[in-house]
PDB file of N, CA and C in Angstrom:
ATOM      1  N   UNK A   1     194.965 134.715  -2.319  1.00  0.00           N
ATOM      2  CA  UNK A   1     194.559 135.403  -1.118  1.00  0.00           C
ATOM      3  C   UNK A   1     193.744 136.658  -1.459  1.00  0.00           C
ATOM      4  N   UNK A   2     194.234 137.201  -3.044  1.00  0.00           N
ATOM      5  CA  UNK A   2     193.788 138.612  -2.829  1.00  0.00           C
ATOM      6  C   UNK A   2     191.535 138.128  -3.067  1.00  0.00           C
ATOM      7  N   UNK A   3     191.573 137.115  -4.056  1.00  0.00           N
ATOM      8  CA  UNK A   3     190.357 136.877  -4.524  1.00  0.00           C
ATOM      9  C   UNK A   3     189.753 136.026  -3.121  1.00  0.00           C
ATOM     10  N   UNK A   4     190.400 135.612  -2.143  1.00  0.00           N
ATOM     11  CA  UNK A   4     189.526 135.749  -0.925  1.00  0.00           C
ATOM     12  C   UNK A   4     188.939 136.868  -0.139  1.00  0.00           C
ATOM     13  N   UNK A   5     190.149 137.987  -0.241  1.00  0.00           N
ATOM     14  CA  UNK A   5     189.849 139.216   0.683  1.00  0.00           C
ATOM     15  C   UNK A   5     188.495 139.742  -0.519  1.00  0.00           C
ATOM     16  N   UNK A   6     188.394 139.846  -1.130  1.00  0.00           N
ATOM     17  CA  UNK A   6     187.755 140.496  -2.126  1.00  0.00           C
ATOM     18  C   UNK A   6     185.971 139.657  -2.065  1.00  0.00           C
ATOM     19  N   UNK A   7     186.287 138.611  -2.207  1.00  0.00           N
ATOM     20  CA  UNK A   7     185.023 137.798  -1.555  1.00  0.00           C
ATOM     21  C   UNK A   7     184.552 138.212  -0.226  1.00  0.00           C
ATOM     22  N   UNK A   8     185.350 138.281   1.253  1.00  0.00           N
ATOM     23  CA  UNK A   8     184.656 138.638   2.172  1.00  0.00           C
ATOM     24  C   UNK A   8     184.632 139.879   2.026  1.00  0.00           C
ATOM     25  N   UNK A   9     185.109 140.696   1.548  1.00  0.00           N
ATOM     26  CA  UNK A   9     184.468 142.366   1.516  1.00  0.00           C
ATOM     27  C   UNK A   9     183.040 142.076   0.501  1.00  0.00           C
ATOM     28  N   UNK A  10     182.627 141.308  -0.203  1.00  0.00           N
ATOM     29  CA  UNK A  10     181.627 141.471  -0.786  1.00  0.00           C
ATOM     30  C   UNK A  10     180.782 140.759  -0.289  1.00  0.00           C
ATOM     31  N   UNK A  11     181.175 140.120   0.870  1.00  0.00           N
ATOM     32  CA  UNK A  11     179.837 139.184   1.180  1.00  0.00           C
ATOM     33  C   UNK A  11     179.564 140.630   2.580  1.00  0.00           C
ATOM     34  N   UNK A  12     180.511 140.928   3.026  1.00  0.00           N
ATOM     35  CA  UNK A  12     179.950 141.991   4.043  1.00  0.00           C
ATOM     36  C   UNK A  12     179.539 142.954   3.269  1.00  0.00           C
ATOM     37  N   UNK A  13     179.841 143.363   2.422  1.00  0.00           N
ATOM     38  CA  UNK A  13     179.007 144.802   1.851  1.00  0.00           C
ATOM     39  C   UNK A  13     176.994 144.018   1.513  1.00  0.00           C
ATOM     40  N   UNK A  14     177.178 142.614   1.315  1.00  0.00           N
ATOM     41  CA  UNK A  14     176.415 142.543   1.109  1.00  0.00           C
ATOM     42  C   UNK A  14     175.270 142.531   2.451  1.00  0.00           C
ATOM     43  N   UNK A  15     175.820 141.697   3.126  1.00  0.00           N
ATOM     44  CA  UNK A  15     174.995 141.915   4.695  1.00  0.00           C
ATOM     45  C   UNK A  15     174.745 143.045   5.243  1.00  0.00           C
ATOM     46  N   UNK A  16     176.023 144.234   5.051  1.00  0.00           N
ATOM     47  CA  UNK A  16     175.893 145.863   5.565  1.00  0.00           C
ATOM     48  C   UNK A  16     174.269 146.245   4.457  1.00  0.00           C
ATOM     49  N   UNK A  17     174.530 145.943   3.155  1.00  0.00           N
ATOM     50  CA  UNK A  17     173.246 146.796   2.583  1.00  0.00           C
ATOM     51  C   UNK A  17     171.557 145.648   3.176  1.00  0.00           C
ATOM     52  N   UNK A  18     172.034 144.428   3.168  1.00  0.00           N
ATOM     53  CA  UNK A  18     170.676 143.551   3.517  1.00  0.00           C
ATOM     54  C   UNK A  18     170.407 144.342   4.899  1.00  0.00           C
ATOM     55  N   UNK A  19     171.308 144.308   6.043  1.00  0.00           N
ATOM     56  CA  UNK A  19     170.718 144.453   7.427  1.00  0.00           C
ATOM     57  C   UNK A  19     170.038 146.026   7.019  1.00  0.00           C
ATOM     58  N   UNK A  20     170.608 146.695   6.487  1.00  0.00           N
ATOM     59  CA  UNK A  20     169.715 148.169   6.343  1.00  0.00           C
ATOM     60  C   UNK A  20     168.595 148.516   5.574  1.00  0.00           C
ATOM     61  N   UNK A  21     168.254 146.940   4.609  1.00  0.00           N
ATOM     62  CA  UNK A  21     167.008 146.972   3.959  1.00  0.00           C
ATOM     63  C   UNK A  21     165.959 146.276   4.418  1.00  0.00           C
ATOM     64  N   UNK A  22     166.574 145.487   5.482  1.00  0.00           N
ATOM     65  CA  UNK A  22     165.711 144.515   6.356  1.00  0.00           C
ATOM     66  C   UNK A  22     164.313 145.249   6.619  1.00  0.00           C
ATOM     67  N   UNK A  23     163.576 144.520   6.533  1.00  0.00           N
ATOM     68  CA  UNK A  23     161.727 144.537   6.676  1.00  0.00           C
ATOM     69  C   UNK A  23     161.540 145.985   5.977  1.00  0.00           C
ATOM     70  N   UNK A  24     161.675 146.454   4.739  1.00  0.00           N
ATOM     71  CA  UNK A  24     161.413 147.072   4.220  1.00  0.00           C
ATOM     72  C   UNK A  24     160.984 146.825   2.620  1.00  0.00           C
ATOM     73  N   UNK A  25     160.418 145.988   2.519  1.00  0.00           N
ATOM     74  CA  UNK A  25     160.090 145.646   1.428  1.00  0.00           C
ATOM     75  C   UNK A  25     160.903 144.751   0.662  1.00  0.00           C
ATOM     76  N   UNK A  26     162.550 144.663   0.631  1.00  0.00           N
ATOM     77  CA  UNK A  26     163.242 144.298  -0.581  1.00  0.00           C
ATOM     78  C   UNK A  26     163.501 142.682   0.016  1.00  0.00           C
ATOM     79  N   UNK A  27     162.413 141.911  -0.665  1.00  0.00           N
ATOM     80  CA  UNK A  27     162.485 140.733  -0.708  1.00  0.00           C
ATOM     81  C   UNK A  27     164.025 139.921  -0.624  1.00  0.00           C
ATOM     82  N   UNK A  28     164.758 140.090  -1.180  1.00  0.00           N
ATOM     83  CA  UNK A  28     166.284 139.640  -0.969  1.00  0.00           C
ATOM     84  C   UNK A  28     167.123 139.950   0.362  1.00  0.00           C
ATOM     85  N   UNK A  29     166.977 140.814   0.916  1.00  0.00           N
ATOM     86  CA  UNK A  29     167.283 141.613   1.483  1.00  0.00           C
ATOM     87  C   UNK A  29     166.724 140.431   3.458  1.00  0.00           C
ATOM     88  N   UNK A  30     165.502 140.703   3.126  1.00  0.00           N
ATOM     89  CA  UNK A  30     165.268 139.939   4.267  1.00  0.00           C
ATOM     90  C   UNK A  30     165.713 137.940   3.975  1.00  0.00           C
ATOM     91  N   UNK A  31     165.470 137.604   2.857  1.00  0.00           N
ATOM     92  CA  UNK A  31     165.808 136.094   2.711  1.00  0.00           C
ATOM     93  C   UNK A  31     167.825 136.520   3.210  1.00  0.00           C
ATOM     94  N   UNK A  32     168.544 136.852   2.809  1.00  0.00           N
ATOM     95  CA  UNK A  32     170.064 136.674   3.174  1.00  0.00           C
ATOM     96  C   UNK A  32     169.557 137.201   4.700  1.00  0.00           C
ATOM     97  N   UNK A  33     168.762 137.970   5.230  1.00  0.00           N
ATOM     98  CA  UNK A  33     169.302 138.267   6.920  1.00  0.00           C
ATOM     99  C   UNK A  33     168.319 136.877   7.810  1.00  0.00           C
ATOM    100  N   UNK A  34     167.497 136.381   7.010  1.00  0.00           N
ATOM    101  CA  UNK A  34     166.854 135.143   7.281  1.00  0.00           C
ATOM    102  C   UNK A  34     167.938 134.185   7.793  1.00  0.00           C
ATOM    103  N   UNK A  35     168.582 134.111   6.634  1.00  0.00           N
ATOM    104  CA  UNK A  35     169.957 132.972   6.250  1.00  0.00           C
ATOM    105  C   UNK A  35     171.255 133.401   7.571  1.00  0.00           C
ATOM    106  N   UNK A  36     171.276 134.837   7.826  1.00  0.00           N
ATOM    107  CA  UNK A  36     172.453 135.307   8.649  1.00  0.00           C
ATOM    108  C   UNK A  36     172.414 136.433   9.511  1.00  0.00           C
ATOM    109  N   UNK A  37     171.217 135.975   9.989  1.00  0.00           N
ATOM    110  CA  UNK A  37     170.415 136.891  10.941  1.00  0.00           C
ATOM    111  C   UNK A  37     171.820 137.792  12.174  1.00  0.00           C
ATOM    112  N   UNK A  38     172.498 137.103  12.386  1.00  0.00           N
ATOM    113  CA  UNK A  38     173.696 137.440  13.370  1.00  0.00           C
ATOM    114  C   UNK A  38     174.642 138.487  12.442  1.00  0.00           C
ATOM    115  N   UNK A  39     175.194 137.934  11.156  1.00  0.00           N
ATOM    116  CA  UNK A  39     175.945 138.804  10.447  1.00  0.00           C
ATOM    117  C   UNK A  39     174.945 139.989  10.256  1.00  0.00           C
ATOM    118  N   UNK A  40     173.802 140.370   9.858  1.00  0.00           N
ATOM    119  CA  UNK A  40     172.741 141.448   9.761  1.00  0.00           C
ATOM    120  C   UNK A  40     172.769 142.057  10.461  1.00  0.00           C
ATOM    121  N   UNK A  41     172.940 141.609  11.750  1.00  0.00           N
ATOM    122  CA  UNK A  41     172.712 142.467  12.720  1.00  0.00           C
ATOM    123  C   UNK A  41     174.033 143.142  13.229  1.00  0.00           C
ATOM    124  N   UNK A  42     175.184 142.604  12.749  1.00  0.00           N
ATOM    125  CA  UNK A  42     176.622 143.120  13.232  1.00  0.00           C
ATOM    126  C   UNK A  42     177.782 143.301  12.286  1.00  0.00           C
ATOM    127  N   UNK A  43     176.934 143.514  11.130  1.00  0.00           N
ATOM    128  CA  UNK A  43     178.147 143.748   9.930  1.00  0.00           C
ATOM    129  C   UNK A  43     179.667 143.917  10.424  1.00  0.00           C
ATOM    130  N   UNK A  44     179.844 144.829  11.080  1.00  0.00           N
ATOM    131  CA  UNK A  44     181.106 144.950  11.903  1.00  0.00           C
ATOM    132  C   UNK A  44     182.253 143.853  11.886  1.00  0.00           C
ATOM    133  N   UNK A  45     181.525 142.823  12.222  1.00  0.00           N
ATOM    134  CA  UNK A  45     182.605 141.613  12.288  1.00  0.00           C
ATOM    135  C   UNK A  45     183.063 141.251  11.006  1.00  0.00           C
ATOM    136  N   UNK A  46     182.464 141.328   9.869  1.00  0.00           N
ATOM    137  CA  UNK A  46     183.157 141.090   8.648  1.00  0.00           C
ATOM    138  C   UNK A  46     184.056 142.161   8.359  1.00  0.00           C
ATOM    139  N   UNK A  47     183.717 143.215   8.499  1.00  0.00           N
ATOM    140  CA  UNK A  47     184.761 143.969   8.231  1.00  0.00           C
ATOM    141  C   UNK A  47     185.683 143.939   8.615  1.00  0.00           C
ATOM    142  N   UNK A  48     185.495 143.572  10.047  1.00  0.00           N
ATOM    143  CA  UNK A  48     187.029 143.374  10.989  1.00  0.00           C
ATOM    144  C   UNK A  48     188.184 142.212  10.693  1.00  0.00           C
ATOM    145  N   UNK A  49     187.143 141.175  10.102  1.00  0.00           N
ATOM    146  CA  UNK A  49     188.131 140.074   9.545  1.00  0.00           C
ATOM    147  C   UNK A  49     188.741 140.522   7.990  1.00  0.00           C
ATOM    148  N   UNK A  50     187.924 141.395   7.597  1.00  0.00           N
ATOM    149  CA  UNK A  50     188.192 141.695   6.263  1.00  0.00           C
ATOM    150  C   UNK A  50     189.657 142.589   6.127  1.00  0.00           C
ATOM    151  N   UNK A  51     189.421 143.667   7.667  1.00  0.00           N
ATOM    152  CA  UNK A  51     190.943 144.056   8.192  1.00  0.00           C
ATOM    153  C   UNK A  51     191.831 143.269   8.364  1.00  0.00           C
ATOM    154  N   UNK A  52     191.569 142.484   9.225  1.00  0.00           N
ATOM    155  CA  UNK A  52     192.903 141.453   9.376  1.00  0.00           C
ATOM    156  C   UNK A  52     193.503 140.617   8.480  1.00  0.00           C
ATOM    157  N   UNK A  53     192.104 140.359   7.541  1.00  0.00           N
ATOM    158  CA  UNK A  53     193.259 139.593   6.292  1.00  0.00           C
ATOM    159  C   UNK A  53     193.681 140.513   5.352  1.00  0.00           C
ATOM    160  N   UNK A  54     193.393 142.034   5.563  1.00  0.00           N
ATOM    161  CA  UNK A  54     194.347 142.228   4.300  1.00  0.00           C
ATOM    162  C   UNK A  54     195.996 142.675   5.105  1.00  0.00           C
ATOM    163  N   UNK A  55     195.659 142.928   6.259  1.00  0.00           N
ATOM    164  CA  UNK A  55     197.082 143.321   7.026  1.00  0.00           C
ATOM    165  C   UNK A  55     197.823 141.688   7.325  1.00  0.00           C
ATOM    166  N   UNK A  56     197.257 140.982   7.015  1.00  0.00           N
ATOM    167  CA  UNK A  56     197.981 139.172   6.683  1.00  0.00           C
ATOM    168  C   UNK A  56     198.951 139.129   5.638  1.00  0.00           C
ATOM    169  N   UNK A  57     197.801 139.316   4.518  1.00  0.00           N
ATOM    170  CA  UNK A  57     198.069 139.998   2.845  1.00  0.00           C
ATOM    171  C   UNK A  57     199.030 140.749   2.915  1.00  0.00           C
ATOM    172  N   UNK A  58     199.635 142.105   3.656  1.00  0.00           N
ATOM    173  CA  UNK A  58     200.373 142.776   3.162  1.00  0.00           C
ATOM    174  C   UNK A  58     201.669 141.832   3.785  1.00  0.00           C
ATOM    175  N   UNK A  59     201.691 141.559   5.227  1.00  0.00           N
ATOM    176  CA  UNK A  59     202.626 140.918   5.647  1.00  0.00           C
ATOM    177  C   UNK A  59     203.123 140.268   4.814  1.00  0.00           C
ATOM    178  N   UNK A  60     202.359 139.217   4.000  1.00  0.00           N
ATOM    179  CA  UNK A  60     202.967 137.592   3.709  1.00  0.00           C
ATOM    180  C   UNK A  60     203.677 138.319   2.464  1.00  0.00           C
ATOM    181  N   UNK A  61     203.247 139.678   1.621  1.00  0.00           N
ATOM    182  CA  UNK A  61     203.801 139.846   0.622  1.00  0.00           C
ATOM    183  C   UNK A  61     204.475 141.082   1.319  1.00  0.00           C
ATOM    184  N   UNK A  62     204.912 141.900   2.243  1.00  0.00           N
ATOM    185  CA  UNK A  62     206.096 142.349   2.572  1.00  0.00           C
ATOM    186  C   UNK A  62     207.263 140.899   2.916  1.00  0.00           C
ATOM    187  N   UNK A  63     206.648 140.079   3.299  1.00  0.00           N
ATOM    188  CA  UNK A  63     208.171 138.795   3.564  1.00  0.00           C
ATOM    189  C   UNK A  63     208.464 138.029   2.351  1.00  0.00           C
ATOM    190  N   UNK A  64     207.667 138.161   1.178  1.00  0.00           N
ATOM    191  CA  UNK A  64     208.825 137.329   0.414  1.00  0.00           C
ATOM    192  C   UNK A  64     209.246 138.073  -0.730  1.00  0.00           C
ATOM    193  N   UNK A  65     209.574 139.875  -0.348  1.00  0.00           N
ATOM    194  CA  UNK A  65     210.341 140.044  -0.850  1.00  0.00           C
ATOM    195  C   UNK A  65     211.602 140.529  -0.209  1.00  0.00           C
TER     196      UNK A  65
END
């Protein structure tokens, strides 16, 4: 679980820095907001899932101990 949460925080950090480099030159930058034009424009939502699974995360490992 933890190397999932850790994946979507890095795929949103990655969309948070693409949507803010968007049409500014950095070739990468516009191909990923090409690809996820919606996440670019609302980083927000990854983060928010990125909240909820780690407050999942703490749950599932506050219950089995």
């Amino acid at each position: 679980m933890r190397q999932f949460i850790l994946a979507i925080i890095g795929v949103g950090g990655l969309f948070l820095l693409a949507g803010a480099m968007r049409n500014r030159g950095w070739y990468l930058a516009d191909q990923v907001c090409a690809q996820g034009a919606i996440l670019c424009d609302n980083p927000g939502w990854v983060v928010a899932i990125s909240a909820v699974l780690v407050f999942v995360a703490t749950i599932q490992t506050i219950a089995k101990t």
